[in-house]
Protein backbone atom coordinates (compact mmCIF):
# COMPACT_ATOMS: atom_id res chain seq x y z
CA UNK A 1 55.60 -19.32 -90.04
CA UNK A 2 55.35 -23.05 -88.75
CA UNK A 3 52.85 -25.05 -89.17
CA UNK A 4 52.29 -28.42 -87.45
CA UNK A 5 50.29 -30.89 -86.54
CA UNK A 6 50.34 -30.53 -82.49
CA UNK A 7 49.71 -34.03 -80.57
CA UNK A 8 49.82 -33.65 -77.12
CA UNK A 9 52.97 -35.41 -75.34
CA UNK A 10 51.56 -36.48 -71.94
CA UNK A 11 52.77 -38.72 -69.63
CA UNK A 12 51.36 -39.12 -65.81
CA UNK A 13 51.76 -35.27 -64.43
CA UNK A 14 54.46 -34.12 -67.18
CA UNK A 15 52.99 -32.61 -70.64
CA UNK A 16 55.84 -31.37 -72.88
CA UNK A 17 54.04 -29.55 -75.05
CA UNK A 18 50.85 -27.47 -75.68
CA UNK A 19 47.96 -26.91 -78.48
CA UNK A 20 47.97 -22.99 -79.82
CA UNK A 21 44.43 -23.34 -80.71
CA UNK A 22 42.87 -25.14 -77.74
CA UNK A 23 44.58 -23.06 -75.31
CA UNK A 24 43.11 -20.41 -77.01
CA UNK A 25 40.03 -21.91 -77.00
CA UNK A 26 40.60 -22.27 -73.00
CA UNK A 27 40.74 -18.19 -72.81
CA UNK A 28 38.06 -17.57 -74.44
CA UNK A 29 35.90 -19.78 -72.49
CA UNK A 30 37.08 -17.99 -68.84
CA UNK A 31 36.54 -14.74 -70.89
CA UNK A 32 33.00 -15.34 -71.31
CA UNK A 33 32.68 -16.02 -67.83
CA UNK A 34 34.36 -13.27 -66.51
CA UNK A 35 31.82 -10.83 -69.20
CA UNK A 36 29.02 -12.29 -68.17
CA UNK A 37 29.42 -12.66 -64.57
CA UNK A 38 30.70 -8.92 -63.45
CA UNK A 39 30.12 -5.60 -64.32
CA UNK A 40 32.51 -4.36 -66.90
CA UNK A 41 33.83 -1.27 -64.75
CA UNK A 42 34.91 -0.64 -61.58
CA UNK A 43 38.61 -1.22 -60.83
CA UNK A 44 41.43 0.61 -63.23
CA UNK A 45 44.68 -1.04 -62.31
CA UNK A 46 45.89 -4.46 -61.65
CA UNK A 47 48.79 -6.30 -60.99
CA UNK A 48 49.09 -10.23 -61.44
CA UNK A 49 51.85 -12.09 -60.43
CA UNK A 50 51.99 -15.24 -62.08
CA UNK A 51 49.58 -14.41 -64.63
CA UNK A 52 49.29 -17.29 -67.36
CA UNK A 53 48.03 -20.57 -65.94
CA UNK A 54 45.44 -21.74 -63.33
CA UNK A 55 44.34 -19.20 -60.81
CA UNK A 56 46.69 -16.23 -61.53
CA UNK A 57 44.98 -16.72 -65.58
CA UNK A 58 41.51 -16.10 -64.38
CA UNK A 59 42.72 -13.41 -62.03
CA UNK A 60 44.30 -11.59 -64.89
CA UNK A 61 40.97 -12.31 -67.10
CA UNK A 62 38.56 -11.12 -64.58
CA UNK A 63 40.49 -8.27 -64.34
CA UNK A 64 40.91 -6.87 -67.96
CA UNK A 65 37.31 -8.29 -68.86
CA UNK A 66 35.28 -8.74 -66.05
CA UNK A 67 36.04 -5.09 -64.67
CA UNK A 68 37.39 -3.40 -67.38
CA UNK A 69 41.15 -2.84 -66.03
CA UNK A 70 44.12 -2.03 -67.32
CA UNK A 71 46.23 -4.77 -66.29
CA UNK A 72 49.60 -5.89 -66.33
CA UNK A 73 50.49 -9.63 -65.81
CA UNK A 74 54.07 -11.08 -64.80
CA UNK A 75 54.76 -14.78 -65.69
CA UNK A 76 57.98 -16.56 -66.93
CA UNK A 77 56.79 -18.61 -70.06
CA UNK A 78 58.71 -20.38 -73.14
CA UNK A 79 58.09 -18.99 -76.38
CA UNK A 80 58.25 -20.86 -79.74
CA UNK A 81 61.92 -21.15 -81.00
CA UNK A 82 61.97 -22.61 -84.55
CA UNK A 83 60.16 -25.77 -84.77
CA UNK A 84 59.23 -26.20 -81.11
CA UNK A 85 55.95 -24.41 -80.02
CA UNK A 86 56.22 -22.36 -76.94
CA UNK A 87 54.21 -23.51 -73.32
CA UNK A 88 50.40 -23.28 -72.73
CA UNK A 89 50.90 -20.29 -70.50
CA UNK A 90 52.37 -18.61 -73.48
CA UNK A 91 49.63 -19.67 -75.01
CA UNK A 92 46.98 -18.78 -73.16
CA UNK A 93 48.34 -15.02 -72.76
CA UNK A 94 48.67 -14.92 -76.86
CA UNK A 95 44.93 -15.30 -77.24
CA UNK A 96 44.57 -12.96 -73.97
CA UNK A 97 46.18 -10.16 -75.81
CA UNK A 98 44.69 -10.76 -78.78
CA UNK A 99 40.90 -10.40 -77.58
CA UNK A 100 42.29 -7.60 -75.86
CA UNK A 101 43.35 -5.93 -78.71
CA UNK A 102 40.22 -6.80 -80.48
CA UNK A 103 38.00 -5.28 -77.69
CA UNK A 104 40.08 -2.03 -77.42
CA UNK A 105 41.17 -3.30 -73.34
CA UNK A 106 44.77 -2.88 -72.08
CA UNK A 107 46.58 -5.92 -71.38
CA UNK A 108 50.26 -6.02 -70.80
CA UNK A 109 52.97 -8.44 -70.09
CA UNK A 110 56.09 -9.10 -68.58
CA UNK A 111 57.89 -12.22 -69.29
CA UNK A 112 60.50 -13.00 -66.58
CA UNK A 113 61.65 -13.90 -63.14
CA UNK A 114 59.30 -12.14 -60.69
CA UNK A 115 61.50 -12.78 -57.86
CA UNK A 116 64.02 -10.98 -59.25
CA UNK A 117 64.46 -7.13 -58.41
CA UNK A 118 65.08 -6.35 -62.19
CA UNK A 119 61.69 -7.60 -63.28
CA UNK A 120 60.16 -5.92 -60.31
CA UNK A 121 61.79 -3.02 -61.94
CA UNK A 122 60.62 -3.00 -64.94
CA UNK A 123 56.83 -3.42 -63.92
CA UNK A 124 57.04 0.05 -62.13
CA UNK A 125 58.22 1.41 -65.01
CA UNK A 126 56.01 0.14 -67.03
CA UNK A 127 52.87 1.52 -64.54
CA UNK A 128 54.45 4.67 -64.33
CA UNK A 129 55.09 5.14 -67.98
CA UNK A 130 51.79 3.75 -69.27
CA UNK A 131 49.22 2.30 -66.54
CA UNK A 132 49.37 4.27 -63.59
CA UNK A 133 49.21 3.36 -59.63
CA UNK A 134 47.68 0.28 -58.88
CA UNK A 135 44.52 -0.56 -57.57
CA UNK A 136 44.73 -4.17 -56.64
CA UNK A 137 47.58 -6.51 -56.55
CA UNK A 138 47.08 -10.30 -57.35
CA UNK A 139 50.00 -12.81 -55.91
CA UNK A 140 49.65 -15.69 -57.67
CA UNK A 141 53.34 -17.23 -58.30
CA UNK A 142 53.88 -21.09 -57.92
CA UNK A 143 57.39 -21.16 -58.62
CA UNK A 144 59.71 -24.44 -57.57
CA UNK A 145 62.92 -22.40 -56.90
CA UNK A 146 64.23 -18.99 -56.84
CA UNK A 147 67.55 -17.18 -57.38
CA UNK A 148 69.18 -14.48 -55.22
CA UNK A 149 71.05 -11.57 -56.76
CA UNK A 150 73.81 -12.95 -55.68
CA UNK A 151 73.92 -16.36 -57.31
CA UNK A 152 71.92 -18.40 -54.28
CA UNK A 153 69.49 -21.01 -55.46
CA UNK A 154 66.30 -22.15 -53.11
CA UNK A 155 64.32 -25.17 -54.46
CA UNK A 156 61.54 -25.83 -52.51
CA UNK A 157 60.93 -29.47 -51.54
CA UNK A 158 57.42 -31.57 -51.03
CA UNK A 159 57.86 -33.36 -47.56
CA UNK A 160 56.63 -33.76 -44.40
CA UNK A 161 57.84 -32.01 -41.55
CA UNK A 162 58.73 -34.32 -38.23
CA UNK A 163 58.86 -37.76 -39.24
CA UNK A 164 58.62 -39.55 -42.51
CA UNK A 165 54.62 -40.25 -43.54
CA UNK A 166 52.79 -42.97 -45.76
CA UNK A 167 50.27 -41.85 -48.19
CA UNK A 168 47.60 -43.27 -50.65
CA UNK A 169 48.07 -42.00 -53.56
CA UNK A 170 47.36 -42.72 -57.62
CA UNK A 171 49.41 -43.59 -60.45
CA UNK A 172 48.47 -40.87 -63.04
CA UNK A 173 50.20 -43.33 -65.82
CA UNK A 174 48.36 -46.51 -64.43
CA UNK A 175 45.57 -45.57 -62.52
CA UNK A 176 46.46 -47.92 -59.71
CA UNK A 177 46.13 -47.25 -55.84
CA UNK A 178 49.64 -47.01 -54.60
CA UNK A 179 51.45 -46.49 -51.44
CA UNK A 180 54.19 -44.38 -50.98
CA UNK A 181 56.81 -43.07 -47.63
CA UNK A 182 58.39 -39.81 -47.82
CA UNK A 183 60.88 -39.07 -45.35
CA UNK A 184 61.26 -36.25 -43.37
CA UNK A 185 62.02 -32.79 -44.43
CA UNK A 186 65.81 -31.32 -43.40
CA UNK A 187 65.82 -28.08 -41.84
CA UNK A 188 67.67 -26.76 -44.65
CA UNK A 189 64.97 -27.96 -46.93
CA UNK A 190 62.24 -26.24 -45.05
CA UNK A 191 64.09 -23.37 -44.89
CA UNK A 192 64.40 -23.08 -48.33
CA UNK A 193 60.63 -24.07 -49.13
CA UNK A 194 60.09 -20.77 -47.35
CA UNK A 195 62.21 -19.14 -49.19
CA UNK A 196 60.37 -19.99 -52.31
CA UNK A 197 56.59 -20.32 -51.25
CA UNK A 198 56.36 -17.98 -48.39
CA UNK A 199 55.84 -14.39 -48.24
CA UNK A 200 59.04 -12.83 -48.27
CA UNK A 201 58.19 -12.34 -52.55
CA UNK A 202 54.83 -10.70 -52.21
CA UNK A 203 55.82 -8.29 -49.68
CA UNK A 204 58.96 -7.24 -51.83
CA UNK A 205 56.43 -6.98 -55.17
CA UNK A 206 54.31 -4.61 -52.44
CA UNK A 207 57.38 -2.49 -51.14
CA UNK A 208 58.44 -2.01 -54.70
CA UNK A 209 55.04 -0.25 -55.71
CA UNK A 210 55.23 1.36 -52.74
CA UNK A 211 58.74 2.77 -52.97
CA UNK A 212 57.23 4.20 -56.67
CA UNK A 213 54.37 5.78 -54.94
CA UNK A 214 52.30 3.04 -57.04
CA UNK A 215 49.89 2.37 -54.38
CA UNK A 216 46.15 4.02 -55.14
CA UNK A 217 44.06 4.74 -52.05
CA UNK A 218 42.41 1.60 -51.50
CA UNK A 219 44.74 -0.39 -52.38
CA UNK A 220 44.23 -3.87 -52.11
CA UNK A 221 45.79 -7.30 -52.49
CA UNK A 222 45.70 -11.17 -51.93
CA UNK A 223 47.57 -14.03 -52.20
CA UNK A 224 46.81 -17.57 -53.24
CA UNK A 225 46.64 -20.53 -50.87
CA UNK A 226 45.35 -23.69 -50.30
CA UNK A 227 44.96 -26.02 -46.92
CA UNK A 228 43.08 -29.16 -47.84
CA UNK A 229 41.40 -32.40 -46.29
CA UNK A 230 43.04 -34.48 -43.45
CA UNK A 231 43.82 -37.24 -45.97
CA UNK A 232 46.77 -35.13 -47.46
CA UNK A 233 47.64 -32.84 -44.45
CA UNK A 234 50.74 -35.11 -43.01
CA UNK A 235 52.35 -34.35 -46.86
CA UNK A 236 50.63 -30.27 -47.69
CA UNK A 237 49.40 -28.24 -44.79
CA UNK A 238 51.52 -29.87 -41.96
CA UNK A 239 54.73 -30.55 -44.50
CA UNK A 240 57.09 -28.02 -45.89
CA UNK A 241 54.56 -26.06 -48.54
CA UNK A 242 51.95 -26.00 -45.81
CA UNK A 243 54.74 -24.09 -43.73
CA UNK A 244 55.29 -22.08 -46.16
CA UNK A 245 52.21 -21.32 -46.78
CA UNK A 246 51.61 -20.42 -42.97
CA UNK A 247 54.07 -17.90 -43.51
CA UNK A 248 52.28 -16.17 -46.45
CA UNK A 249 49.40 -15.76 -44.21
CA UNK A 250 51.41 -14.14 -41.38
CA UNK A 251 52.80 -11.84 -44.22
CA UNK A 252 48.79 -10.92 -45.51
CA UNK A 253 48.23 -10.03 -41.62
CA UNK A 254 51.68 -7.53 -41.27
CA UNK A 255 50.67 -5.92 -45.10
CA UNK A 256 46.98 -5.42 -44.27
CA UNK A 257 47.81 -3.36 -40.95
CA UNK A 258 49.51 -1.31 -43.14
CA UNK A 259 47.73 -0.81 -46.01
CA UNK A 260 44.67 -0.09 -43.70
CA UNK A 261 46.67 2.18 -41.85
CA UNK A 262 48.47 4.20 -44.76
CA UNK A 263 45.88 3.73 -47.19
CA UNK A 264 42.51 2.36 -45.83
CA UNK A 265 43.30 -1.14 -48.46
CA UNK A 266 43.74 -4.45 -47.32
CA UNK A 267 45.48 -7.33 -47.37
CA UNK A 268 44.54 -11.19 -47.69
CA UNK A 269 44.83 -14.90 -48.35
CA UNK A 270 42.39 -16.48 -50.42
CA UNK A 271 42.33 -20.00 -49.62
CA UNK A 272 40.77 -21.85 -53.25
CA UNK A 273 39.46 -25.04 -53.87
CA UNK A 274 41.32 -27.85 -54.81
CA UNK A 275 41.81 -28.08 -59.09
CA UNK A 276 43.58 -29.94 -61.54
CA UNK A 277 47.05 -28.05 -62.35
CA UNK A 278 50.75 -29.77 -63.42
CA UNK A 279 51.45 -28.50 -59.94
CA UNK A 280 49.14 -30.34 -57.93
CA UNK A 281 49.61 -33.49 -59.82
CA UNK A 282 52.97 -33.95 -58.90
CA UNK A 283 51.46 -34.02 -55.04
CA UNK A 284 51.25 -37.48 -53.60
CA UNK A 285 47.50 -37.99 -52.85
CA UNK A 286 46.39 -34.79 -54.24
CA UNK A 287 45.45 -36.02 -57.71
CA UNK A 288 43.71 -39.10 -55.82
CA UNK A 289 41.68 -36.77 -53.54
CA UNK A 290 40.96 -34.71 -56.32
CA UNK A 291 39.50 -37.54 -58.39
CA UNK A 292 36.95 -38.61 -55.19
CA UNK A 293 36.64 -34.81 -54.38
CA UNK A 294 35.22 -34.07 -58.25
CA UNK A 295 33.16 -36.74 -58.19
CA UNK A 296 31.00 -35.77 -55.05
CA UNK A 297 31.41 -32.05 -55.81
CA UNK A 298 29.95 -32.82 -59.31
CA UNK A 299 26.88 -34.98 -57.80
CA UNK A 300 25.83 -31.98 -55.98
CA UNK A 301 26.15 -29.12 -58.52
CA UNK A 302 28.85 -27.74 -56.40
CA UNK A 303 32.04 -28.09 -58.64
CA UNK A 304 33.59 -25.25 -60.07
CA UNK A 305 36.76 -24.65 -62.00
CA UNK A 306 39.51 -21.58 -61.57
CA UNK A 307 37.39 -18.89 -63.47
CA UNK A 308 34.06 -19.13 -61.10
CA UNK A 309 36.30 -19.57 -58.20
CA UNK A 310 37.91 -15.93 -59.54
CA UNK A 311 34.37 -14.50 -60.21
CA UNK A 312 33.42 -15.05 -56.85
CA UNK A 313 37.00 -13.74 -55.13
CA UNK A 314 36.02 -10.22 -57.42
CA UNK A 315 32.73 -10.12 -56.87
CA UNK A 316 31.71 -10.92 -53.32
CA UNK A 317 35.40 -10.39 -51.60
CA UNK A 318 37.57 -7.79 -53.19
CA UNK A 319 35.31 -5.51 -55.41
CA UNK A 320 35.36 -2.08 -54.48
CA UNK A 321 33.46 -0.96 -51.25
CA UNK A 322 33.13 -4.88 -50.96
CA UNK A 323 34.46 -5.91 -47.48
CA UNK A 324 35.79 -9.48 -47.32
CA UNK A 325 33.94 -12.04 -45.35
CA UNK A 326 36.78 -13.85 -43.58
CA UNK A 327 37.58 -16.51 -41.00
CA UNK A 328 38.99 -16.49 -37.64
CA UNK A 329 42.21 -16.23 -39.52
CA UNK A 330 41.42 -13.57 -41.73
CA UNK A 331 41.31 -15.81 -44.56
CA UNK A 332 39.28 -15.46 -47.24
CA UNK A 333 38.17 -18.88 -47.69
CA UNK A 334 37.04 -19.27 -51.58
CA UNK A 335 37.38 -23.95 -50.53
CA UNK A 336 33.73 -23.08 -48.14
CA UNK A 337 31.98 -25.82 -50.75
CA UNK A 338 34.72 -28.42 -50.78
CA UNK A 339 35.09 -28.25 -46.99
CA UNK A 340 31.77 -28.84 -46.30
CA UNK A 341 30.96 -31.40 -43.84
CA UNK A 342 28.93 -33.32 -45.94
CA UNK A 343 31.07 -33.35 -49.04
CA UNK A 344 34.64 -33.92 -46.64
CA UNK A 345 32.65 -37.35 -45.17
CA UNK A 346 31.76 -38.43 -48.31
CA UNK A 347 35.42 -37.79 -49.44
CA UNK A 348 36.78 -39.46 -46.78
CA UNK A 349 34.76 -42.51 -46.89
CA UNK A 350 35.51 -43.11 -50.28
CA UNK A 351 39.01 -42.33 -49.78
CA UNK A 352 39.17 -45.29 -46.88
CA UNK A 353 37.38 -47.79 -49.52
CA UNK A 354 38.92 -47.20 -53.37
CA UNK A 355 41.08 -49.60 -54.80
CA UNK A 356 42.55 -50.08 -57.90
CA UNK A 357 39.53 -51.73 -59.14
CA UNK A 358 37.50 -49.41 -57.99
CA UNK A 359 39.26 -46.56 -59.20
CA UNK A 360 36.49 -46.18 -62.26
CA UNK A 361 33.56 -46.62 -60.34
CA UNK A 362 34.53 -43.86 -57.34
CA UNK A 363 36.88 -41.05 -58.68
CA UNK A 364 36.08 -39.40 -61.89
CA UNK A 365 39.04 -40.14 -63.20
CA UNK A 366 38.17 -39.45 -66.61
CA UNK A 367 37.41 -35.82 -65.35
CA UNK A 368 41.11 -35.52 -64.19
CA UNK A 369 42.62 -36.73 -67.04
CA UNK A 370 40.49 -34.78 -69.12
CA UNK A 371 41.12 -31.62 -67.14
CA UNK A 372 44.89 -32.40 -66.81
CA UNK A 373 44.85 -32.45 -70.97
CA UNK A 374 43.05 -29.20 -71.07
CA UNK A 375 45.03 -27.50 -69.32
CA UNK A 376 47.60 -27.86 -72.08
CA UNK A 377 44.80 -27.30 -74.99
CA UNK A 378 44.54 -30.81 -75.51
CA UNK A 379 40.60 -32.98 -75.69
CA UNK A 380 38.95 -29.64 -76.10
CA UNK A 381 35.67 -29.53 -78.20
CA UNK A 382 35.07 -28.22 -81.68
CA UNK A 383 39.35 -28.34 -82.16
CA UNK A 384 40.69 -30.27 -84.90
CA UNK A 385 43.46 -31.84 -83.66
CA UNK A 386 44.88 -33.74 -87.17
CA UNK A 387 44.95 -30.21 -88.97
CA UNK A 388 47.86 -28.65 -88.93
CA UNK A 389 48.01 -25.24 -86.73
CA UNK A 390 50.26 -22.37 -86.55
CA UNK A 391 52.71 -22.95 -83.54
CA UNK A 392 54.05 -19.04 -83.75
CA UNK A 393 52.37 -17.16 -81.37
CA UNK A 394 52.96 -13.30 -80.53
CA UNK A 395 51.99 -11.49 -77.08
């Protein structure tokens, strides 16, 4: 047992440390959702890669409660060691398992490298020994490098591709309007961003089931992307992720002619909206975009956070005998509200006009920082944060 007082350790787009009882807190918010928003039944077995945080957390959530699944989730979190509490994402799958207990639902992890074939391994075993063949397949991984079996390291890099680029951007410390140059990605660099980010992974995790006939008929899955606004396409969708990500969706198009072929499934990208993750705030101009974006997506009633985004993947994409309205790419494209033409002009005008002293007046900010702090169980309501809390936490 260790009991501590847990205040949050934040600076800009690096938290060190997490709150046991308000990620908890965070879970059982997206599980209400998820109850309340679809059907209880329907799909038996799913498969999450990258299952703790952000969108692959809601996809695991919908899952177990929204449909009733037996699911297993891969992530690679930190546990508590002695004094020191463990990450959010261990965190949030703590609580996850524990309302799944509670509620007599199956939810099962695996905490390790999912690029690695031993991991891979030991999922199959795990749906052949307890869980059975899978029904859907959620790839959800955001990793920043990967190992090879034999030793080789890939780090993926955040640059743009064919000449350096100058963006806007905010300091999350400060809250001033910077500017700042990147310089061009090497071709080793992109290279390796591929590596990392493309879809070399999720067609392995797919060939693995496969190869332990732990496909179902039907069988179905998607990957996670994201393309964005023009103000931060020179540094995302044109630079070295957004290449990466380009391969991804070649790899959903090659996996769905097979899986309608062999099994009458599918494969597909799900393109999201833009949200507040550690990820994205280490993205020049993203958390600055996100601010403005927030704000005008808020004005209109059309903001929504990872869960609804989820609901609405399940329920009007991928349920079954749901087919998935796509676009010319075969994309599924879950952003449709934040690319609106209305709410990308207003973006974009805003984005030409904030300064530093406007920064209050046309982002919410607050919102950002607030969401950024939630996302580590930190400024959530009804939490007492000066009483000491049990840092301990069992899957």
């Amino acid at each position: 047992m260790s009991e501590q007082v847990v205040a949050p350790r934040i600076r800009g787009f690096i938290a060190t440390n997490a709150h046991p009882d308000g990620c908890a807190a965070n879970v059982r918010a997206q599980v209400e959702v998820a109850q309340a928003s679809l059907p209880g039944s329907g799909i038996d077995e799913v498969l999450v890669v990258g299952s703790s945080t952000g969108y692959g957390l809601s996809s695991a959530l919908c899952a177990c409660f929204g449909y009733g699944a037996q699911t297993l989730g891969i992530c690679f979190e930190r546990p508590s060691v002695e004094d020191k509490g463990a990450s959010a994402g261990w965190y949030n799958l703590a609580e996850a398992h524990r309302l799944a207990r509670e509620q007599g639902r199956t939810l099962e992890t695996i905490n390790g490298d999912a690029f690695s074939a031993e991991i891979k391994q030991q999922a199959a075993e795990t749906l052949q020994q307890r869980l059975g063949k899978v029904d859907l397949l959620i790839y959800s991984l955001a990793a920043p490098r990967r190992q090879g079996p034999d030793g080789t390291v890939w780090n993926s890099v955040l640059k743009p591709i064919g000449g350096s680029h100058a963006s806007k951007t905010i300091n999350l410390r400060s809250g001033a309007i910077e500017e700042r140059t990147f310089d061009q990605a090497t071709d080793e660099e992109i290279a390796d961003t591929l590596k990392v980010m493309g879809g070399e992974d999720w067609a392995d995790w797919v060939e693995t089931l496969r190869a332990n006939d732990l496909l179902a008929d039907g069988f179905r899955t998607v990957g996670y992307s994201y393309i964005g606004p023009k103000a931060t396409q020179a540094i995302y969708r044109s630079g070295t992720i957004g290449h990466a990500k380009e391969h991804l969706e070649a790899t959903a198009l090659e996996l769905d002619a097979r899986l309608s072929a062999d099994l009458d499934g599918g494969a597909w990208v799900s393109v999201n909206k833009a949200v507040v993750t550690q990820a994205s705030a280490a993205i020049p101009g993203v958390p600055l975009y996100i601010g403005i974006l927030f704000k005008v997506m808020k004005a209109r009633g059309l903001h929504e956070g990872t869960i609804e985004q989820i609901v609405r993947l399940y329920r009007d994409h991928i349920a079954p005998g749901v087919v998935p309205s796509t676009d010319e790419g075969g994309r599924i494209r879950l952003d449709d509200l934040e690319m609106t033409p209305d709410v990308q002009s207003t973006v974009d005008a805003i984005w030409n006009e904030v300064t530093t002293e406007r920064v209050g007046e046309l982002l919410d900010y607050d919102g950002y920082q607030r969401d950024f702090r939630q996302l580590f169980g930190f400024d959530i309501e009804g939490i007492d944060y000066d009483a000491p809390t049990e840092v301990h936490r069992e899957l």
